[in-house]
C-alpha atoms as a PDB file:
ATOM      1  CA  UNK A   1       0.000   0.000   0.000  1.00  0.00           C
ATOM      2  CA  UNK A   2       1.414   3.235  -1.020  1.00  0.00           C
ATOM      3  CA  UNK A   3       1.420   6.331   1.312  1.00  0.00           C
ATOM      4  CA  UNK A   4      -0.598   9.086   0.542  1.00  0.00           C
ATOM      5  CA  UNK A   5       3.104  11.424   0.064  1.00  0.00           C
ATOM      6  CA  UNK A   6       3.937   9.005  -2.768  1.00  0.00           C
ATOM      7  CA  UNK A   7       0.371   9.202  -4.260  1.00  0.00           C
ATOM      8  CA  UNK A   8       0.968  13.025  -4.206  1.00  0.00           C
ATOM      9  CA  UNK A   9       4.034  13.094  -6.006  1.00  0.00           C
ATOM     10  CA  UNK A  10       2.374  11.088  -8.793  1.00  0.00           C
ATOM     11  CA  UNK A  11      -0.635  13.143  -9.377  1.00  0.00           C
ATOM     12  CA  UNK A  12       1.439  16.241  -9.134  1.00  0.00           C
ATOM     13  CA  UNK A  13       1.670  18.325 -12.549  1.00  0.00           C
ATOM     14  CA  UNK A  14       5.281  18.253 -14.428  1.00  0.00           C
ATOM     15  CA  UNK A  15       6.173  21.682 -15.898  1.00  0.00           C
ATOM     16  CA  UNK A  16       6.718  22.674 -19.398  1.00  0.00           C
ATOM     17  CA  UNK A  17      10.352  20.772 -19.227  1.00  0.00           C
ATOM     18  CA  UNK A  18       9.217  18.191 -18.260  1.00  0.00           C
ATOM     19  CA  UNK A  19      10.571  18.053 -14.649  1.00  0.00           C
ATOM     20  CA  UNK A  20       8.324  18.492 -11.230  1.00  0.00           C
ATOM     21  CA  UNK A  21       8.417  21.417 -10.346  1.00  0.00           C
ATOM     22  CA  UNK A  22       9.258  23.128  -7.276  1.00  0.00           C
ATOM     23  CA  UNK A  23       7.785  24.842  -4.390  1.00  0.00           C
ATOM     24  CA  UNK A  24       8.694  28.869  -3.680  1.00  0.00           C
ATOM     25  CA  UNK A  25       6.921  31.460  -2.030  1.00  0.00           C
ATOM     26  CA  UNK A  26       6.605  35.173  -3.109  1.00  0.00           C
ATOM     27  CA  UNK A  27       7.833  38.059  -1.589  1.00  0.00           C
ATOM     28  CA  UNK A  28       6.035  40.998  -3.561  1.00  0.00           C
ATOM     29  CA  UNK A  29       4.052  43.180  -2.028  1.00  0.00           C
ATOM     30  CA  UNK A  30       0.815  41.704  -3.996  1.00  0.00           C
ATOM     31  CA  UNK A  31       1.454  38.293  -2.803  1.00  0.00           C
ATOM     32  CA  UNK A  32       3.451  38.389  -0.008  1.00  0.00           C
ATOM     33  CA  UNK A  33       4.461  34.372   1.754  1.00  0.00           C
ATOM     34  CA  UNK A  34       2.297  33.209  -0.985  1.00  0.00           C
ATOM     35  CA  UNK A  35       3.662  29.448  -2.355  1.00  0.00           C
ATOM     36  CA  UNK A  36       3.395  28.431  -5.678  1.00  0.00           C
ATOM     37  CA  UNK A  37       5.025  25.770  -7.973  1.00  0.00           C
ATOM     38  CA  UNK A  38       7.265  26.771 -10.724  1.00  0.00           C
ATOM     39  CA  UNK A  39      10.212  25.382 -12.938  1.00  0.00           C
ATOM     40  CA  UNK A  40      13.065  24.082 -10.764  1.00  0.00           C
ATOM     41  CA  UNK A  41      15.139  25.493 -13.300  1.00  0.00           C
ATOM     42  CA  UNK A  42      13.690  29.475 -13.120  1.00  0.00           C
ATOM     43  CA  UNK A  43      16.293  31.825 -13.775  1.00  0.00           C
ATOM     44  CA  UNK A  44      18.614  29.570 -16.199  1.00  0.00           C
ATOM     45  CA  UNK A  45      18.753  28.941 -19.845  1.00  0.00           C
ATOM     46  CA  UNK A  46      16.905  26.096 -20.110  1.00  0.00           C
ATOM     47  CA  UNK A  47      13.895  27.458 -17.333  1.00  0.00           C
ATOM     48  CA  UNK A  48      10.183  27.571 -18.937  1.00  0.00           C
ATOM     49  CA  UNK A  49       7.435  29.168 -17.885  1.00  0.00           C
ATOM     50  CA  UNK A  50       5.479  27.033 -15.342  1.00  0.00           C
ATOM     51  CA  UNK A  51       4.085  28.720 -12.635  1.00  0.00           C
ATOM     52  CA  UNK A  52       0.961  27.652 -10.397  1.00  0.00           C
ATOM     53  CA  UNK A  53      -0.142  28.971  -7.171  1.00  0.00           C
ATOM     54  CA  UNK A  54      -0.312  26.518  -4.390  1.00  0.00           C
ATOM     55  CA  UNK A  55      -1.972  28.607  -1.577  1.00  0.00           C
ATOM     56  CA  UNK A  56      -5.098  30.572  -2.379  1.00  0.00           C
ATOM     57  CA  UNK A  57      -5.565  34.103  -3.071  1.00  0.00           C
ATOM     58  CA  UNK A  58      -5.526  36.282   0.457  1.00  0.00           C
ATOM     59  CA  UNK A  59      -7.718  39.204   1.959  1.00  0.00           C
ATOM     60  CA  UNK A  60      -6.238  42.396   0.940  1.00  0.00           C
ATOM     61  CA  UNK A  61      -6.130  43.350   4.929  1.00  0.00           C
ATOM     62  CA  UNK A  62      -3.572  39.913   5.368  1.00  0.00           C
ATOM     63  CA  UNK A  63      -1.147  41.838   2.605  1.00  0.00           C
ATOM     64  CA  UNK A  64      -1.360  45.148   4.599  1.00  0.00           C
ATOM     65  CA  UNK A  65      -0.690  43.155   7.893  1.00  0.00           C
ATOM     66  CA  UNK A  66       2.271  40.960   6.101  1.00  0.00           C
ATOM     67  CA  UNK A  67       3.754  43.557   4.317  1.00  0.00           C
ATOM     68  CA  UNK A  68       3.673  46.180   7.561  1.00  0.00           C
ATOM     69  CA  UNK A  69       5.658  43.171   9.657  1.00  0.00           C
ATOM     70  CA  UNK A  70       8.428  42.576   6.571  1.00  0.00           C
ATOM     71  CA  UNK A  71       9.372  46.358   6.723  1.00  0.00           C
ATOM     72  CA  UNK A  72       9.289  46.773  10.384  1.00  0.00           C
ATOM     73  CA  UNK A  73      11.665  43.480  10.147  1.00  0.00           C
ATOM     74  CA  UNK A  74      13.452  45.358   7.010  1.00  0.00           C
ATOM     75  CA  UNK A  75      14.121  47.965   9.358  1.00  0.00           C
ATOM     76  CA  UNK A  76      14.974  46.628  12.437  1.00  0.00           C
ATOM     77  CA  UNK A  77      17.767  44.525  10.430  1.00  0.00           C
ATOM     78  CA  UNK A  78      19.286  47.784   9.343  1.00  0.00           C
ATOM     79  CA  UNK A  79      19.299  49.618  12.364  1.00  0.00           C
ATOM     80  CA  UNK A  80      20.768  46.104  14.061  1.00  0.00           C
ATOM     81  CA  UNK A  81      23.433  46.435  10.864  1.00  0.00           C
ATOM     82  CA  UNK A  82      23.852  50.585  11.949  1.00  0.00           C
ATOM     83  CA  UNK A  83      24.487  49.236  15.548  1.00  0.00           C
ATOM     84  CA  UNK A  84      27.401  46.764  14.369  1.00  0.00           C
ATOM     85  CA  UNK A  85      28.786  49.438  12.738  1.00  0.00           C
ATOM     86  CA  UNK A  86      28.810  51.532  16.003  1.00  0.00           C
ATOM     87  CA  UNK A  87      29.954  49.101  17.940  1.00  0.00           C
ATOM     88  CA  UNK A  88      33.193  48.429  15.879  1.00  0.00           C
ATOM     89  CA  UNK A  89      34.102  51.560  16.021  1.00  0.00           C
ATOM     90  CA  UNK A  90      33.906  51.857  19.410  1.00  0.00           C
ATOM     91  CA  UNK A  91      35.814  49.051  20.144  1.00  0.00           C
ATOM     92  CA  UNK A  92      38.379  49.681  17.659  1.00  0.00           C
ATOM     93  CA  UNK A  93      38.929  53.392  19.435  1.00  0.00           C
ATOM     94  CA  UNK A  94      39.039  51.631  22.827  1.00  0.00           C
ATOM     95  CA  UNK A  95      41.829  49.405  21.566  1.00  0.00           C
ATOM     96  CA  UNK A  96      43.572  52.553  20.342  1.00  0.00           C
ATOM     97  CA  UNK A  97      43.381  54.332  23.652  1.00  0.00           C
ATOM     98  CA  UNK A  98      44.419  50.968  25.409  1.00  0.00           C
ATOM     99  CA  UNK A  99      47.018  50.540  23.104  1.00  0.00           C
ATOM    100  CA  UNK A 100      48.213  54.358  23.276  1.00  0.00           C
ATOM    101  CA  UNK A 101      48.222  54.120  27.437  1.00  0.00           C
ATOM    102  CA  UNK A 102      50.577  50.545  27.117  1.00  0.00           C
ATOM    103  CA  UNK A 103      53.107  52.296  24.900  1.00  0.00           C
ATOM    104  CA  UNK A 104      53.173  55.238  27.468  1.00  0.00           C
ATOM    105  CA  UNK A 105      53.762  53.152  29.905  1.00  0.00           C
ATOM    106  CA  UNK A 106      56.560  51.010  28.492  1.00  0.00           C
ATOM    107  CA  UNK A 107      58.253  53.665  26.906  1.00  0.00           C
END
């Protein structure tokens, strides 16, 4: 008896290459974390066309909602990046004032 996975895999459509295709999800702003199925190849040579939505359409309100958290988490990854930044030169000009009290000291 096979399991229902397998059964899937067999009744699942091959793109226009011939291969199964392959889940993604979409990031645009119309469809944001929506999956759908399209050529394993996309972006290559020898890519076709195939593309099929796996999840259904969504409430306009879920895009706002989506959308609002990706650039609040957009944002709060750059200011984390601005903070790095910060931080490194702080250290680095603590070393320097370290370093600058140890050669007064030696020499």
């Amino acid at each position: 008896m096979e399991d229902s996975h397998s059964l899937q895999k067999l009744n699942r459509k091959l793109c226009y290459c011939g291969h199964i295709p392959v889940m993604k999800t979409s990031w645009t702003e119309s469809n944001p974390g929506r999956r759908f199925w399209g050529c394993r190849f996309y972006g290559k040579d020898d890519a076709c066309d195939f593309f099929d939505w796996a999840d259904p359409t969504v409430h306009d309100r879920y895009k706002l909602v989506i959308n609002g958290l990706l650039r609040k988490k957009n944002e709060g990854e750059k200011e984390k990046e601005k903070l790095s930044k910060t931080m490194r030169m702080y250290r680095l000009f603590f070393s320097l004032v370290v370093l600058y009290f140890v050669v007064r000291v030696v020499f």
